[in-house]
C-alpha atoms as a PDB file:
ATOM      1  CA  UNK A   1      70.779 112.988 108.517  1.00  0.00           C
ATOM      2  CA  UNK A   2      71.543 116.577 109.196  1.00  0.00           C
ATOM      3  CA  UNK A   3      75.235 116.116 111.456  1.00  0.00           C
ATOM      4  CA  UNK A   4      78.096 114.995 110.036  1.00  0.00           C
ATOM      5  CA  UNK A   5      81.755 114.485 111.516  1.00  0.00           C
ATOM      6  CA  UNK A   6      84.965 114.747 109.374  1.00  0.00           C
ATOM      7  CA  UNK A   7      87.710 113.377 111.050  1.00  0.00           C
ATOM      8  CA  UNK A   8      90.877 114.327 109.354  1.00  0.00           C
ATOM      9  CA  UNK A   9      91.522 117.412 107.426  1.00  0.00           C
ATOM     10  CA  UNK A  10      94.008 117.244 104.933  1.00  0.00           C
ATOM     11  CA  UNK A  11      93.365 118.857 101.153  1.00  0.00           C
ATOM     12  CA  UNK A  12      90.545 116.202 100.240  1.00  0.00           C
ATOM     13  CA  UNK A  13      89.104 116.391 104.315  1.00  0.00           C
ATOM     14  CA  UNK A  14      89.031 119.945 104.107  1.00  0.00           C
ATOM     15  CA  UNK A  15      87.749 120.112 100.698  1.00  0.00           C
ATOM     16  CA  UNK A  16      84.749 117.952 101.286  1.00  0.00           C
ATOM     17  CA  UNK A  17      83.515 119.742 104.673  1.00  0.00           C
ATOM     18  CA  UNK A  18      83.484 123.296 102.921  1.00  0.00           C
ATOM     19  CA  UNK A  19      81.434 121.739 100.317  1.00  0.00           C
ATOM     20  CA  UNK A  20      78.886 120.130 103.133  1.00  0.00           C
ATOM     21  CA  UNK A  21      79.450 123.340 105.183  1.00  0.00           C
ATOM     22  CA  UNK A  22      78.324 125.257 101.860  1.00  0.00           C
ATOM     23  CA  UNK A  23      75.553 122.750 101.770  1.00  0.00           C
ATOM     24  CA  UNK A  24      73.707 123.491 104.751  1.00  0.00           C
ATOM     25  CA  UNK A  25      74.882 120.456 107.015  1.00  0.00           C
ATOM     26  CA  UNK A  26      76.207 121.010 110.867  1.00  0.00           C
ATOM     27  CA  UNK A  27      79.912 120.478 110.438  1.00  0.00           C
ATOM     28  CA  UNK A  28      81.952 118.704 113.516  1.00  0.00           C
ATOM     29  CA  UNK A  29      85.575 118.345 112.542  1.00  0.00           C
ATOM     30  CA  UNK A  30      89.044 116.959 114.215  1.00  0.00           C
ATOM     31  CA  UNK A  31      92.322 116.881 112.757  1.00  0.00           C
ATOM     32  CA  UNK A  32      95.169 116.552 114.902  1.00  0.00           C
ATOM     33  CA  UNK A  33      96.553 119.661 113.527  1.00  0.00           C
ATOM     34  CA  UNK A  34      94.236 122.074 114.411  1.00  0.00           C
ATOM     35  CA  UNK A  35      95.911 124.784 111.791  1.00  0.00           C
ATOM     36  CA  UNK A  36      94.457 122.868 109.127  1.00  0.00           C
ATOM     37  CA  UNK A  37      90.685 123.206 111.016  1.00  0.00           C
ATOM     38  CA  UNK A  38      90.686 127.183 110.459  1.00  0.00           C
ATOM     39  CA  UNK A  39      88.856 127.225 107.023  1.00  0.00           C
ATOM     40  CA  UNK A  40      85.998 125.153 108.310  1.00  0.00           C
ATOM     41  CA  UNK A  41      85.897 127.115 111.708  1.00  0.00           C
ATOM     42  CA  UNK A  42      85.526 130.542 110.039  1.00  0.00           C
ATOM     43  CA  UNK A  43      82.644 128.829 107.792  1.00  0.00           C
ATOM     44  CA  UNK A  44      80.984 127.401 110.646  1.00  0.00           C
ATOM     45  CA  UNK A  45      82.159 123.777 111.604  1.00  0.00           C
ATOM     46  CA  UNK A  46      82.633 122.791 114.930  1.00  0.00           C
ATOM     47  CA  UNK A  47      86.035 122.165 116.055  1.00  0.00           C
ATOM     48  CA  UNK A  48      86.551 119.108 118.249  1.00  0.00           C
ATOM     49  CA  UNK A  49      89.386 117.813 120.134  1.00  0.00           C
ATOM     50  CA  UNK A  50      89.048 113.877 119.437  1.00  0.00           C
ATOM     51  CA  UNK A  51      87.016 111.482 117.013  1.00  0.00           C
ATOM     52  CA  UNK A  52      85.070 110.079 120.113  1.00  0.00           C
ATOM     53  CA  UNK A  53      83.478 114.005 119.921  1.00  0.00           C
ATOM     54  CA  UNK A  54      83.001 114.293 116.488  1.00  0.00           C
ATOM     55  CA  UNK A  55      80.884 111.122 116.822  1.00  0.00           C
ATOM     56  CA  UNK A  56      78.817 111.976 119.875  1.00  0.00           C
ATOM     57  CA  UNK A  57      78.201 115.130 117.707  1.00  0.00           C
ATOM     58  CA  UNK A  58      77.309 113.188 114.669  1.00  0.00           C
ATOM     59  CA  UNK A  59      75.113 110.849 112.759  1.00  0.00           C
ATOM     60  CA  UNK A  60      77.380 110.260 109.956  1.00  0.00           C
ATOM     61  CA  UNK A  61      81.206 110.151 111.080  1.00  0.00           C
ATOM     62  CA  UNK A  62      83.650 110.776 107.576  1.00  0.00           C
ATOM     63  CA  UNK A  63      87.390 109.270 108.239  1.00  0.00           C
ATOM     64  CA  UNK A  64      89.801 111.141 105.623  1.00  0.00           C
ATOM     65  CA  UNK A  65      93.279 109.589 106.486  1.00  0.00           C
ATOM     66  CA  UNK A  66      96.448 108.467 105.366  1.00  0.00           C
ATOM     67  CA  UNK A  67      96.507 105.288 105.609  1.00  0.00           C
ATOM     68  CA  UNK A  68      94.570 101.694 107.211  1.00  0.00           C
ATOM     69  CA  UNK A  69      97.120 102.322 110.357  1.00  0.00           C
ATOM     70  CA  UNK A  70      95.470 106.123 110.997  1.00  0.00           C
ATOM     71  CA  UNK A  71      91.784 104.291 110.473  1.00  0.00           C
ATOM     72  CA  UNK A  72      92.159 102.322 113.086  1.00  0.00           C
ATOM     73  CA  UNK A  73      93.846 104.842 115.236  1.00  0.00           C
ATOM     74  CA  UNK A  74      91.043 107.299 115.014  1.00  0.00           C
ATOM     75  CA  UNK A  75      88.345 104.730 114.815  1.00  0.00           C
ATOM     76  CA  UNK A  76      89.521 102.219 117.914  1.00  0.00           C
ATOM     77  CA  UNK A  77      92.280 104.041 120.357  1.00  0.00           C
ATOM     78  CA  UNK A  78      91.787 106.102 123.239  1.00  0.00           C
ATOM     79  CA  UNK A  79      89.220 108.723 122.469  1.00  0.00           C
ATOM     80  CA  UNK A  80      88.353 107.327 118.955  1.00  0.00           C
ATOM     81  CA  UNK A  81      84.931 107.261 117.057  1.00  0.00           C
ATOM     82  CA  UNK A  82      84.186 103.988 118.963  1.00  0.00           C
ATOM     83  CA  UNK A  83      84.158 105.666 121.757  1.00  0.00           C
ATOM     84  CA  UNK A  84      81.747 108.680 121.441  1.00  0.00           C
ATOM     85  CA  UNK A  85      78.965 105.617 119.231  1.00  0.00           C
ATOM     86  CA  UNK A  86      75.712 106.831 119.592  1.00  0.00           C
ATOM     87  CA  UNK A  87      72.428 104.531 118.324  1.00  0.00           C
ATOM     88  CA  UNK A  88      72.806 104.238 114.528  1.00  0.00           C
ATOM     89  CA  UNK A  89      76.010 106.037 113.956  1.00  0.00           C
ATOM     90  CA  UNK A  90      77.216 105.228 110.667  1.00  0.00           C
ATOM     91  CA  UNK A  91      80.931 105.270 109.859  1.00  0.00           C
ATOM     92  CA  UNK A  92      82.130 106.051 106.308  1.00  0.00           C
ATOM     93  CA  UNK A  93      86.036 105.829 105.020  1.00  0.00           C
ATOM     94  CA  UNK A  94      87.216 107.916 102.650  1.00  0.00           C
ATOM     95  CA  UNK A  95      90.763 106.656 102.626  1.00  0.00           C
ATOM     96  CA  UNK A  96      92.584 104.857 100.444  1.00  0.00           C
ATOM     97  CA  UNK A  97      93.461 101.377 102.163  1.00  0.00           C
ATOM     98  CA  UNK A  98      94.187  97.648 101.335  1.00  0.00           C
ATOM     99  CA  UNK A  99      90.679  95.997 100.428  1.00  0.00           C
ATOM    100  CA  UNK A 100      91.791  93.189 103.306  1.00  0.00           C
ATOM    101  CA  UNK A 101      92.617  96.091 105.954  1.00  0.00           C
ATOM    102  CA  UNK A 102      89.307  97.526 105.201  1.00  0.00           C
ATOM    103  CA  UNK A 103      87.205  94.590 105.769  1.00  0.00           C
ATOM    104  CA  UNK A 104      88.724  93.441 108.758  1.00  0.00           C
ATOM    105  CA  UNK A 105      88.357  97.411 110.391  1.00  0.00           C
ATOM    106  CA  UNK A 106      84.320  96.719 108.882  1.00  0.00           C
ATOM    107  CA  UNK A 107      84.423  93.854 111.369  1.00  0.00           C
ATOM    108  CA  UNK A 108      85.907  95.498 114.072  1.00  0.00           C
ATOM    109  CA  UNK A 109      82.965  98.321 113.567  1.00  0.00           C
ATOM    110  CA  UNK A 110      80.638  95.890 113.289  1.00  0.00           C
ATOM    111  CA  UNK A 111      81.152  93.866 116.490  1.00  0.00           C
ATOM    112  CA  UNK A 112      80.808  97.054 118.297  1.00  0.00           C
ATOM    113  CA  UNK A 113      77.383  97.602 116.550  1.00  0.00           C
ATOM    114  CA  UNK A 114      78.672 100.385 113.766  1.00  0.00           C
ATOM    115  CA  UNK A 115      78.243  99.859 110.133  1.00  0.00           C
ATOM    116  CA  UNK A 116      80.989 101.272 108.315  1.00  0.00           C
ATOM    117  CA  UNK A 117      80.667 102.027 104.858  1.00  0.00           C
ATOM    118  CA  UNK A 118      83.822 102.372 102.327  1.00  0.00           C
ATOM    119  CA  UNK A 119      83.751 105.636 100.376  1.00  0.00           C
ATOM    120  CA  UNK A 120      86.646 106.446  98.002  1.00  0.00           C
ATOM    121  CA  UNK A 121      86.874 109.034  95.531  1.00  0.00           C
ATOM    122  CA  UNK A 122      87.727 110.027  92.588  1.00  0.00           C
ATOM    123  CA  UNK A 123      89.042 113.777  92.121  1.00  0.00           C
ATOM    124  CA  UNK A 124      91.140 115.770  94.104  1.00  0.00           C
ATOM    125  CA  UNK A 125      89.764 118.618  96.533  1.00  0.00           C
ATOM    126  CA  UNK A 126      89.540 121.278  93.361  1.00  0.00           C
ATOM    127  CA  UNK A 127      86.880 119.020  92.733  1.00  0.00           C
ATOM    128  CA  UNK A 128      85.517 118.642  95.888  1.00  0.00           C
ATOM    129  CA  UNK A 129      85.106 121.635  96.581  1.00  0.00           C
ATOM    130  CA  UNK A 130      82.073 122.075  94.209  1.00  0.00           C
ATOM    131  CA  UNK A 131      80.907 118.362  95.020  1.00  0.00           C
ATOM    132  CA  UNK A 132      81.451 117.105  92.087  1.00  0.00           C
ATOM    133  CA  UNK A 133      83.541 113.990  92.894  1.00  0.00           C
ATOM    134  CA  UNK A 134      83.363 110.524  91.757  1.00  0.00           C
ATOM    135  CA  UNK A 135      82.445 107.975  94.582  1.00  0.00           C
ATOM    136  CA  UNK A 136      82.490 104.501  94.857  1.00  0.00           C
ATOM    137  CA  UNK A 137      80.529 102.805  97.887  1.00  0.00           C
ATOM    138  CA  UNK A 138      80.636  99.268  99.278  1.00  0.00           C
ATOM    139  CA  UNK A 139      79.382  97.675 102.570  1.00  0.00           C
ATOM    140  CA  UNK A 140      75.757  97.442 103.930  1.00  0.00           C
ATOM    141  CA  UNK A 141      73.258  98.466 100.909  1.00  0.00           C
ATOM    142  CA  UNK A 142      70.728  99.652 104.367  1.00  0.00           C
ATOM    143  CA  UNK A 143      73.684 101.988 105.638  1.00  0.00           C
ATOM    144  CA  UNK A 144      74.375 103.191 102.336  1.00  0.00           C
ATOM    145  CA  UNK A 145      70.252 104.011 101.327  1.00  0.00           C
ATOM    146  CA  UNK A 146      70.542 105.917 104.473  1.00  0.00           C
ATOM    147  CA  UNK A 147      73.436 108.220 103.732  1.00  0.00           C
ATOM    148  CA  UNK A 148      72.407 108.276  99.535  1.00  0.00           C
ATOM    149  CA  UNK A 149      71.328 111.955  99.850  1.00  0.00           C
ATOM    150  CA  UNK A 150      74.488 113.076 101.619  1.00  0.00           C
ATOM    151  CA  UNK A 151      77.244 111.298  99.245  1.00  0.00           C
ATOM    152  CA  UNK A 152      75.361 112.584  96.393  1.00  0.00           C
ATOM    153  CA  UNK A 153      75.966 116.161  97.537  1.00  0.00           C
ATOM    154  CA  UNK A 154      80.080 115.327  97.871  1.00  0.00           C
ATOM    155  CA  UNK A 155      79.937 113.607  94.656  1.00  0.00           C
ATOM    156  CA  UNK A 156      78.524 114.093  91.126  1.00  0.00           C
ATOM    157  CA  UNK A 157      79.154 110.272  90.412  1.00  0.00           C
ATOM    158  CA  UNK A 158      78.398 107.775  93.213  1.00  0.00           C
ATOM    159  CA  UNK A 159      78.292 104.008  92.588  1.00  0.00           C
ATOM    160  CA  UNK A 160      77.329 101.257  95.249  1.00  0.00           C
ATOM    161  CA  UNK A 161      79.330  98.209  94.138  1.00  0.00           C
ATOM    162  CA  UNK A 162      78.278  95.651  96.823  1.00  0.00           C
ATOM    163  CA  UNK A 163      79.694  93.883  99.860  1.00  0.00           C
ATOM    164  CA  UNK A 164      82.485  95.768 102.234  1.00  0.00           C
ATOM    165  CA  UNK A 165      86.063  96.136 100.023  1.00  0.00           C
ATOM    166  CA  UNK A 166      85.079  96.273  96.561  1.00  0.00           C
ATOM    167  CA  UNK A 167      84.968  99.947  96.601  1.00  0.00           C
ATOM    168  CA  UNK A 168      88.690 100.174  97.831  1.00  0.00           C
ATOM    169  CA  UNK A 169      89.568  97.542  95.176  1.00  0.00           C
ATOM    170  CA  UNK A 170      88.348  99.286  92.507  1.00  0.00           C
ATOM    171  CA  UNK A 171      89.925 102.863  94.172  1.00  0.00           C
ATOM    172  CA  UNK A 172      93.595 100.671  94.230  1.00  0.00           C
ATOM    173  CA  UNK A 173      92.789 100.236  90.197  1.00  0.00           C
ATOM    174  CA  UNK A 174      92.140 103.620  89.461  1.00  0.00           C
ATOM    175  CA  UNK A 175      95.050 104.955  90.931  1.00  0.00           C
ATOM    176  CA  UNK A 176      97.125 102.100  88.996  1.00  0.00           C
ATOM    177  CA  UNK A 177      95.812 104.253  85.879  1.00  0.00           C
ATOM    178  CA  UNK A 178      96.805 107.622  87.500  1.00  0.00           C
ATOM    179  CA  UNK A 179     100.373 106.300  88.323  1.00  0.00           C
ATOM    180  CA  UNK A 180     100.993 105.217  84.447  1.00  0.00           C
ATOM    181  CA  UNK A 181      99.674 108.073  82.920  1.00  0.00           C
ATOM    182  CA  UNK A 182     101.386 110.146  84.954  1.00  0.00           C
ATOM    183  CA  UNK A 183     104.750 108.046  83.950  1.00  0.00           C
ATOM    184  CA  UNK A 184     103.841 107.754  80.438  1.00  0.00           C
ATOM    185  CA  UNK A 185     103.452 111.610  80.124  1.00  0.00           C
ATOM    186  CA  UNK A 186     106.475 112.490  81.594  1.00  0.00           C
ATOM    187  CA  UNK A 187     108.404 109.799  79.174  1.00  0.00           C
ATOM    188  CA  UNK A 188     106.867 111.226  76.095  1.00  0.00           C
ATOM    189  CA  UNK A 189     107.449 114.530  76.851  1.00  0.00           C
ATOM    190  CA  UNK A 190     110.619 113.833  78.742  1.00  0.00           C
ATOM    191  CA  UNK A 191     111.828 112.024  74.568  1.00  0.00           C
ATOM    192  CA  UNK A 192     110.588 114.860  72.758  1.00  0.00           C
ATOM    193  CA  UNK A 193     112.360 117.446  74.266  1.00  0.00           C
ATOM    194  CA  UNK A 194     115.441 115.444  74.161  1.00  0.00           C
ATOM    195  CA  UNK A 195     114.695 115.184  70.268  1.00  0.00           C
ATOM    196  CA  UNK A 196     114.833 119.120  70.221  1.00  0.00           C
ATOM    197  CA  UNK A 197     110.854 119.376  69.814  1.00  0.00           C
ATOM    198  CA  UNK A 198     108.271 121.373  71.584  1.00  0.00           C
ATOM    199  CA  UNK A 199     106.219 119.339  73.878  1.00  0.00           C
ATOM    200  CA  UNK A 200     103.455 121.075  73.336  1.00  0.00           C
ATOM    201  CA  UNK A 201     103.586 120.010  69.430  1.00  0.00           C
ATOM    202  CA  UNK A 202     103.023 116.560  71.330  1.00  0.00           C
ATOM    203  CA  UNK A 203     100.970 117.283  74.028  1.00  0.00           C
ATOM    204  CA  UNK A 204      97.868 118.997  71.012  1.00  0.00           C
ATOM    205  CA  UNK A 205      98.616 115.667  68.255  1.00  0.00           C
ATOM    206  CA  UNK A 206      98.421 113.242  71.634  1.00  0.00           C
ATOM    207  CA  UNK A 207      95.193 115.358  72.614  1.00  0.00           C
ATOM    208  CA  UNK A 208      93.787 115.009  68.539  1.00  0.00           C
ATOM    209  CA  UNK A 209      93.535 111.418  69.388  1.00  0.00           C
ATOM    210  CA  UNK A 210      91.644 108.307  71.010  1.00  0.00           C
ATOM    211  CA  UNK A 211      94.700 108.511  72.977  1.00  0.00           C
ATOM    212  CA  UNK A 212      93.881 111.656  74.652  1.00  0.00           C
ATOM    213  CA  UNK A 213      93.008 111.702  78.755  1.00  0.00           C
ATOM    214  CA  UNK A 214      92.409 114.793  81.294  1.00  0.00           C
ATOM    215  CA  UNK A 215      95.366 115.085  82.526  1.00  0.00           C
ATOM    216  CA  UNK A 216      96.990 114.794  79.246  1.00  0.00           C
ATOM    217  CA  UNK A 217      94.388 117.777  78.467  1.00  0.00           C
ATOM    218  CA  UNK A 218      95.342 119.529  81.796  1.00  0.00           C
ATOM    219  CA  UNK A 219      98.081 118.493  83.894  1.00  0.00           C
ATOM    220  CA  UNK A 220     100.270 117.909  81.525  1.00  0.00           C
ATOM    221  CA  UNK A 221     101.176 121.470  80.124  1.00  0.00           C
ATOM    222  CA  UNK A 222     101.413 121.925  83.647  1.00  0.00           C
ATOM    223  CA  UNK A 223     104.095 119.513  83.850  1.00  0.00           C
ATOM    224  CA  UNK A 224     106.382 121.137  80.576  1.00  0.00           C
ATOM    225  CA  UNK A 225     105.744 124.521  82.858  1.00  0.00           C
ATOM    226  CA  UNK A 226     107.498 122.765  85.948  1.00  0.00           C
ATOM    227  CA  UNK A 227     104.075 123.755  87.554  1.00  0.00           C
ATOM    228  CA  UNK A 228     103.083 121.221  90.333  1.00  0.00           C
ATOM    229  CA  UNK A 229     100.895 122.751  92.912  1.00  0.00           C
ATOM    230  CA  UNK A 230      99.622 119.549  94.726  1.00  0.00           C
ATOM    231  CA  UNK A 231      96.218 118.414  94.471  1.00  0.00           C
ATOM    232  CA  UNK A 232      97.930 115.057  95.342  1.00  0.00           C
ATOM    233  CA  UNK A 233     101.482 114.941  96.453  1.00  0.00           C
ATOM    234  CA  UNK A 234     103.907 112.101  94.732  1.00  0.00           C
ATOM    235  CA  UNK A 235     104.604 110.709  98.148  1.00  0.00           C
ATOM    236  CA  UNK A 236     100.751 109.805  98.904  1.00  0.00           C
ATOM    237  CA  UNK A 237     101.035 108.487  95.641  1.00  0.00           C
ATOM    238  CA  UNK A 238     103.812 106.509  96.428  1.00  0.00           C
ATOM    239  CA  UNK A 239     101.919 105.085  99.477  1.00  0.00           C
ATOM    240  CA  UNK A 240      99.214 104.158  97.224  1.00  0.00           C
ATOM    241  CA  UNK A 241     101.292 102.423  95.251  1.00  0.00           C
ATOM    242  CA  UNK A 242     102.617  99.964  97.555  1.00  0.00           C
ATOM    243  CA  UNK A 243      98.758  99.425  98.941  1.00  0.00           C
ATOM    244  CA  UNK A 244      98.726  97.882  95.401  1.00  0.00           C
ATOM    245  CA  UNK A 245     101.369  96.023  95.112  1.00  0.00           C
ATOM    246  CA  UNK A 246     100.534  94.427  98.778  1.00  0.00           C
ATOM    247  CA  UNK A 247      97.599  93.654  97.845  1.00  0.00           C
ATOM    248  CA  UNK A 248      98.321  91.783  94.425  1.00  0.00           C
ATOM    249  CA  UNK A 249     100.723  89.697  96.350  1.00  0.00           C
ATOM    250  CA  UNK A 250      97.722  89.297  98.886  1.00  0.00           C
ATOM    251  CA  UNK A 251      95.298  87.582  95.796  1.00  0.00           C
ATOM    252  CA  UNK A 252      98.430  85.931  94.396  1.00  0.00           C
ATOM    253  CA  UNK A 253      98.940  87.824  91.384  1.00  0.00           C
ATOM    254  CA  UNK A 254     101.991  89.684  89.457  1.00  0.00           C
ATOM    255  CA  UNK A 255     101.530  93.310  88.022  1.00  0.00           C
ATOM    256  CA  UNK A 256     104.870  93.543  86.765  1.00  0.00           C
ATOM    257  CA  UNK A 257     104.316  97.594  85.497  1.00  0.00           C
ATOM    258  CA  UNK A 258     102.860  98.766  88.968  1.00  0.00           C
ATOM    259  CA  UNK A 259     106.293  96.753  90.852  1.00  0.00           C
ATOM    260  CA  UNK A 260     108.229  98.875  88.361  1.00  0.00           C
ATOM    261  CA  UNK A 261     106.509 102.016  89.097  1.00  0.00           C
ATOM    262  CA  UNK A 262     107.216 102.134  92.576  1.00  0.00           C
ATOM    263  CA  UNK A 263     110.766 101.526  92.710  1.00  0.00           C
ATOM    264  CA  UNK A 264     110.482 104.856  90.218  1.00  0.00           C
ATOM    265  CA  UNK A 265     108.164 106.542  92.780  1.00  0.00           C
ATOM    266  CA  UNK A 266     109.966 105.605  95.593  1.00  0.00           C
ATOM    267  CA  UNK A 267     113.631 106.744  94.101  1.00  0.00           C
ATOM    268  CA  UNK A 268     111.401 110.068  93.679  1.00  0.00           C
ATOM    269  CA  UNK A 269     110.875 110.351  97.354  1.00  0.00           C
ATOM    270  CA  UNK A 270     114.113 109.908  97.997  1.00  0.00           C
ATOM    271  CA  UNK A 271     115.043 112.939  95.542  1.00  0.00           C
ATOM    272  CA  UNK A 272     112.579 115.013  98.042  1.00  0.00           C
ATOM    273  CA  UNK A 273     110.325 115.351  95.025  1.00  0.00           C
ATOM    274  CA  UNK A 274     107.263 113.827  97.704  1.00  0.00           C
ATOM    275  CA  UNK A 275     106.260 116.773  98.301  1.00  0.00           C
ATOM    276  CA  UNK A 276     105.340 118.281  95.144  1.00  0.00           C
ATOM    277  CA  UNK A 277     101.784 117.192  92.764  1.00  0.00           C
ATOM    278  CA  UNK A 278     102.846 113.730  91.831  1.00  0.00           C
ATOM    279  CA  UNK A 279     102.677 115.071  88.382  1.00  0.00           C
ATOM    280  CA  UNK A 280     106.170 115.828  89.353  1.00  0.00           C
ATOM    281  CA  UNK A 281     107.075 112.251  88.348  1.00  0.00           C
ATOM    282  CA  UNK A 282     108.685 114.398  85.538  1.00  0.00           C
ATOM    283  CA  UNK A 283     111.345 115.961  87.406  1.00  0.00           C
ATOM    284  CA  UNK A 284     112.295 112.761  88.388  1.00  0.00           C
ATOM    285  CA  UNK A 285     112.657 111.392  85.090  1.00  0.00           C
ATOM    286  CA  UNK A 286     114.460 114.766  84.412  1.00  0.00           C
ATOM    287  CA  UNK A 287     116.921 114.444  86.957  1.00  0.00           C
ATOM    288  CA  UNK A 288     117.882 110.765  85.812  1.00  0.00           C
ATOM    289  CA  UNK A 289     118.647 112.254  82.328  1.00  0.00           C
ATOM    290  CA  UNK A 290     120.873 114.815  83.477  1.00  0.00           C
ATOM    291  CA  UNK A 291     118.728 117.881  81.453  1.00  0.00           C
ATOM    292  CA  UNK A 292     116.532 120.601  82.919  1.00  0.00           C
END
């Protein structure tokens, strides 16, 4: 497998097909933006004007979109990768989606005679970039043999976890992490400089412990700086976090924390914080405490 299609461009999109571009692999792309197609033109990709051509171009077809809605837009609608199927086109998703949403779009692939593969990451496009993403896989172990060679170029990390869905429930569960440490950093540092003390007295005893994560070694004095350049805006956040709370209700189970968090995330949104790295959490909690 030499051609691969991206369909959808946004940071992580883009990211990914500079990385494959650097790589040596033929490049179709289509985002319905075409502004956000100009770095992969200049480095070679071919720029497409519908997922049915990126997949007549392709032998792997990439979907990086918002949500399960824009999947099945791209994938089934007028001009969409269905469309442009050629013999053993492989479809891989990228996106962050309901487990149940993605196997029923597996099935809808599958009747028309296209595996689909699910292929969420871990690691934002600074990341991708150099290809050193974490990747979890799920859906036919054949499909997923074939591509191997390819998703170990986009990721460092890459884990096939069995039948179609798994991957995107295990995606929903890191993200529930990224949503509470995010919180939990912006409480602690939100208390300390309430209590008149340098965060960043916190921020090096939190990082001299077991407690200690990435962002809590990275993001987080980014966060005392009021520095939020997104690698992953609060409001796609926000999305994610209701794809989790959907689908606990969905296996009949309470998570009482991640209901909590997005009512916070949510009122963040509303501040017209969504924009910003979702790190930005903290302004939120800021704002609701009356102090800069």
């Amino acid at each position: 497998m030499k051609k691969i299609g991206i369909v959808g461009l946004g940071m992580l999109g883009n990211a990914v097909s500079l990385h494959l571009l650097d790589s040596g692999f033929e490049v179709t792309v289509f985002n319905r933006n075409k502004d956000k197609t100009t770095q992969a033109k200049e480095k070679g990709a071919t720029v497409v004007d519908s997922p049915k051509e990126v997949a007549e171009k392709s032998d792997l077809v990439i979907i990086v979109v918002k949500d399960a809605d824009a999947v099945k837009q791209v994938a089934f609608e007028e001009n969409g990768i269905v469309k442009g199927k050629s013999n053993g086109l492989i479809v891989a998703d990228m996106s962050t989606i309901d487990p149940s949403e993605s196997k029923n779009i597996s099935e809808k692939f599958l009747d028309l005679g296209i595996h689909k593969l699910d292929i969420p990451v871990m690691g934002g496009p600074n990341v991708a970039i150099t290809g050193d993403l974490v990747m979890m896989v799920s859906g036919n172990k054949t499909s997923f043999d074939e591509c191997k060679s390819i998703f170990e170029k986009i990721a460092n990390k890459v884990f096939f976890l069995g039948e179609k869905g798994v991957a995107h429930s295990i995606k929903l569960a890191m993200n529930l992490q990224i949503t509470m440490l995010a919180l939990a950093l912006s409480e602690g540092i939100t208390l300390v400089k309430k209590a008149d003390v340098d965060p960043k007295i916190f921020l090096e005893i939190l990082n001299s412990t077991y407690f200690k994560t990435g962002m809590s070694e990275n993001k987080a004095f980014k966060m005392i700086d009021g520095k939020y350049d997104p690698t992953f805006t609060l409001e796609n956040l926000k999305k994610d976090i209701t794809t989790m709370t959907n689908a606990a209700k969905s296996l009949g189970i309470e998570l009482p924390m991640i209901q909590k968090a997005e009512e916070v995330y949510e009122s963040a949104v509303k501040e017209g914080l969504g924009g910003i790295d979702y790190t930005g959490i903290i302004e939120y909690i800021k704002r609701i405490n009356e102090f800069k």
